[in-house]
Protein backbone atom coordinates (compact mmCIF):
# COMPACT_ATOMS: atom_id res chain seq x y z
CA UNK A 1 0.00 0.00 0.00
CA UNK A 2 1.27 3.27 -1.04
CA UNK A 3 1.22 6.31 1.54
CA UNK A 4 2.72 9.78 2.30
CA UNK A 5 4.28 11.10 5.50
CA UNK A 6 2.52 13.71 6.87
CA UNK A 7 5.42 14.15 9.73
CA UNK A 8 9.23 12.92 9.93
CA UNK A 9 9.61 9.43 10.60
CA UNK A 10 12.50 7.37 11.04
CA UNK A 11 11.99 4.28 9.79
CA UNK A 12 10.31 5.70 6.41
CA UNK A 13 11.39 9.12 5.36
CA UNK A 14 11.03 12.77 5.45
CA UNK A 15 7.36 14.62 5.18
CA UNK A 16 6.03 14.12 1.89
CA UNK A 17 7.56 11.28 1.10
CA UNK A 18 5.23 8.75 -1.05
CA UNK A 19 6.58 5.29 0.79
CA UNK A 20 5.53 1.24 0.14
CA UNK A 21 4.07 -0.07 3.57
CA UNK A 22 2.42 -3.09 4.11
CA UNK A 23 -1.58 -2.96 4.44
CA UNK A 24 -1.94 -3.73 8.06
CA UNK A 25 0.91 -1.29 8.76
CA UNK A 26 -0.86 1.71 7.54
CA UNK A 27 -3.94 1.17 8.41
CA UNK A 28 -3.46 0.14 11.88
CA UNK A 29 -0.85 2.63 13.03
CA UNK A 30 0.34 5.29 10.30
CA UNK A 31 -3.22 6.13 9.08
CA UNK A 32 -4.60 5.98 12.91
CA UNK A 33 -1.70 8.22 13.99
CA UNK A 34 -1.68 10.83 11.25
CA UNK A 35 1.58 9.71 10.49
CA UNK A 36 0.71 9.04 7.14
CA UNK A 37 -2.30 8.71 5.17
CA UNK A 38 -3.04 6.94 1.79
CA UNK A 39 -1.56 8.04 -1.48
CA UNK A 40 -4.86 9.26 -3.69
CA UNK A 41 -4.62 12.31 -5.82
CA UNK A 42 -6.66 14.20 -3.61
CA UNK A 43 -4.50 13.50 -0.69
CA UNK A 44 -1.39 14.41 -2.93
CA UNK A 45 -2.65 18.03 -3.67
CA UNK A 46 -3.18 18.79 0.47
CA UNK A 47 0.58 17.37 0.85
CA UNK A 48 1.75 20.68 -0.75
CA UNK A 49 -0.10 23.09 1.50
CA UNK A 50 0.97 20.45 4.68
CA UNK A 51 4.32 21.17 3.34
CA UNK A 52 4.10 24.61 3.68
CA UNK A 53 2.52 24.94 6.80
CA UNK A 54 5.37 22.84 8.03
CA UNK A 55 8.37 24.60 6.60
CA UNK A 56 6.86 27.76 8.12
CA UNK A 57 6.46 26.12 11.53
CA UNK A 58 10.05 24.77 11.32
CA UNK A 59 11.38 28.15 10.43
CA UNK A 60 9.14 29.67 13.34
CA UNK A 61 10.66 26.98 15.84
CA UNK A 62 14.39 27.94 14.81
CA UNK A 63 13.91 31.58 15.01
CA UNK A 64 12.47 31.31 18.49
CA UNK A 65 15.41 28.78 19.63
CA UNK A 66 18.15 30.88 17.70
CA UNK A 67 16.09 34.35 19.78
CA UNK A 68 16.20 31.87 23.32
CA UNK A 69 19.95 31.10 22.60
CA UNK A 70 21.11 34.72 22.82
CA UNK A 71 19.04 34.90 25.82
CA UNK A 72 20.45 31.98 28.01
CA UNK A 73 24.15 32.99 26.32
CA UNK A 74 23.71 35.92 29.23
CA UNK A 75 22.61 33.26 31.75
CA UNK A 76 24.67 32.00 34.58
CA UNK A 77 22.49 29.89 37.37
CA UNK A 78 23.83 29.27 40.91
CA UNK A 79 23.55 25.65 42.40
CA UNK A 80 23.87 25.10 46.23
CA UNK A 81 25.27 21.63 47.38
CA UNK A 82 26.01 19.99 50.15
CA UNK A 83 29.92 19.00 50.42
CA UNK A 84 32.20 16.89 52.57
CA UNK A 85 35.61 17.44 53.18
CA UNK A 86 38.39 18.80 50.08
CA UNK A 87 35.24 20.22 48.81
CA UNK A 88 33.89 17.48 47.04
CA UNK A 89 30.27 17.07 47.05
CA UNK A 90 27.75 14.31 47.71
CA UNK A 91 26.59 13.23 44.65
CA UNK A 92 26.88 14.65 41.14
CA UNK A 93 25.02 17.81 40.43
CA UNK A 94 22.43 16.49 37.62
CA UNK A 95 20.59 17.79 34.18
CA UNK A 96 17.35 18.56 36.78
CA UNK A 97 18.99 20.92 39.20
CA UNK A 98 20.08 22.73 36.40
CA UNK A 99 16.67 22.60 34.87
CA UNK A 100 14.81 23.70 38.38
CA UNK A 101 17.32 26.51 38.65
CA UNK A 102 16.68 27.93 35.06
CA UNK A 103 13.18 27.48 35.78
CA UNK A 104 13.50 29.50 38.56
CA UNK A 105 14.93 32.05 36.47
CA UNK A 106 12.12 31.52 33.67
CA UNK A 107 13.37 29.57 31.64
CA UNK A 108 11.62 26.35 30.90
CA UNK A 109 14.38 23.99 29.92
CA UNK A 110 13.63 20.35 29.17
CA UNK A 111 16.17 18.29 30.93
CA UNK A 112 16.95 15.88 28.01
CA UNK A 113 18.64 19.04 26.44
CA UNK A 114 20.74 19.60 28.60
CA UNK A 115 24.12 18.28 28.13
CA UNK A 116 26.70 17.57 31.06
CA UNK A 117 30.20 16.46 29.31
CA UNK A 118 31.47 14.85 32.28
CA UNK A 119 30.19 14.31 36.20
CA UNK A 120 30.45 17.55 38.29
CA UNK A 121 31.55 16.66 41.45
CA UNK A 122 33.50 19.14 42.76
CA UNK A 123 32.62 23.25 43.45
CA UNK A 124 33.37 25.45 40.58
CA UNK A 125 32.32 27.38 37.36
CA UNK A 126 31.16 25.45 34.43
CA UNK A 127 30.25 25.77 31.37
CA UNK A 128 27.17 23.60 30.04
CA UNK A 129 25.86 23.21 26.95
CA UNK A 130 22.08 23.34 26.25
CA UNK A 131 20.59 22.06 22.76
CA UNK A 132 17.77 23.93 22.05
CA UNK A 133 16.66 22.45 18.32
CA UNK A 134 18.92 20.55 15.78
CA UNK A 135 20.79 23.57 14.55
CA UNK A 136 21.27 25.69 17.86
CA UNK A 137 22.84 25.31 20.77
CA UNK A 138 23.63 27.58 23.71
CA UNK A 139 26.19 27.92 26.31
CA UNK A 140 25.33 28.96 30.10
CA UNK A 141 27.54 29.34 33.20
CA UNK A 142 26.70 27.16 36.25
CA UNK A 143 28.12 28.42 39.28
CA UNK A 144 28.63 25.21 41.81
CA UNK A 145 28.54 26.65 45.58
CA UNK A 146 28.59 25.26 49.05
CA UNK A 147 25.38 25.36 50.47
């Protein structure tokens, strides 16, 4: 059975894409999903205008990450910890204090973009790396303090 893509998907292509699925496949899980839906000529001609409204939502999402990146560039967040002696704390300071403290700040942060290079477990400045969509990235300044 023939179908397009009405999102990005893995396993089967980009959006648009006309793909070869079996029967039960689409109809039981792309067609139920919107995933996909099945390749007739009408369906063809409202591909182009789901095209469009997807490029323009993509381009919407990257401006707002690329505007949010310059933001959290001027960003530096404080975390209080608990530590023992030499200054080396209990535990490892994690991708969800940093997201509570930006929160705190206002910015809502998913955790999952967050990216720690290697365990922080000792006081210090550090700089973190936040992936805010596929193209952007941004750089804040995590201040590790005894509490």
């Amino acid at each position: 059975m023939k179908v397009i893509l009405r999102q990005n998907f893995e396993t089967l292509g980009q959006v648009g894409d006309v793909v070869e699925v079996k029967e039960g496949y689409a109809r039981n899980y792309l067609i139920p999903r919107k995933i996909a839906y099945t390749a007739l000529k009408g369906n063809i001609a409202s591909l182009e205008e789901e095209k469009r409204a997807f490029a323009k939502k993509v381009k919407q999402e990257l401006h707002a990450a690329e505007n949010l990146a310059v933001e959290l560039e001027k960003v530096s967040v404080t975390i209080p910890v608990q530590v023992g002696e030499e200054d080396k704390i209990f535990g490892t300071v994690t991708t969800q204090m940093i997201a509570d403290a930006l929160k705190e700040k206002g910015y809502e942060i998913d955790k999952r973009k967050i990216e720690i290079e290697e365990p922080i477990k000792s006081l210090g400045i550090y700089g973190i790396n936040i992936k805010l969509h596929s193209n952007v990235s941004s750089k804040i300044k995590v201040w590790v303090v005894r509490e």
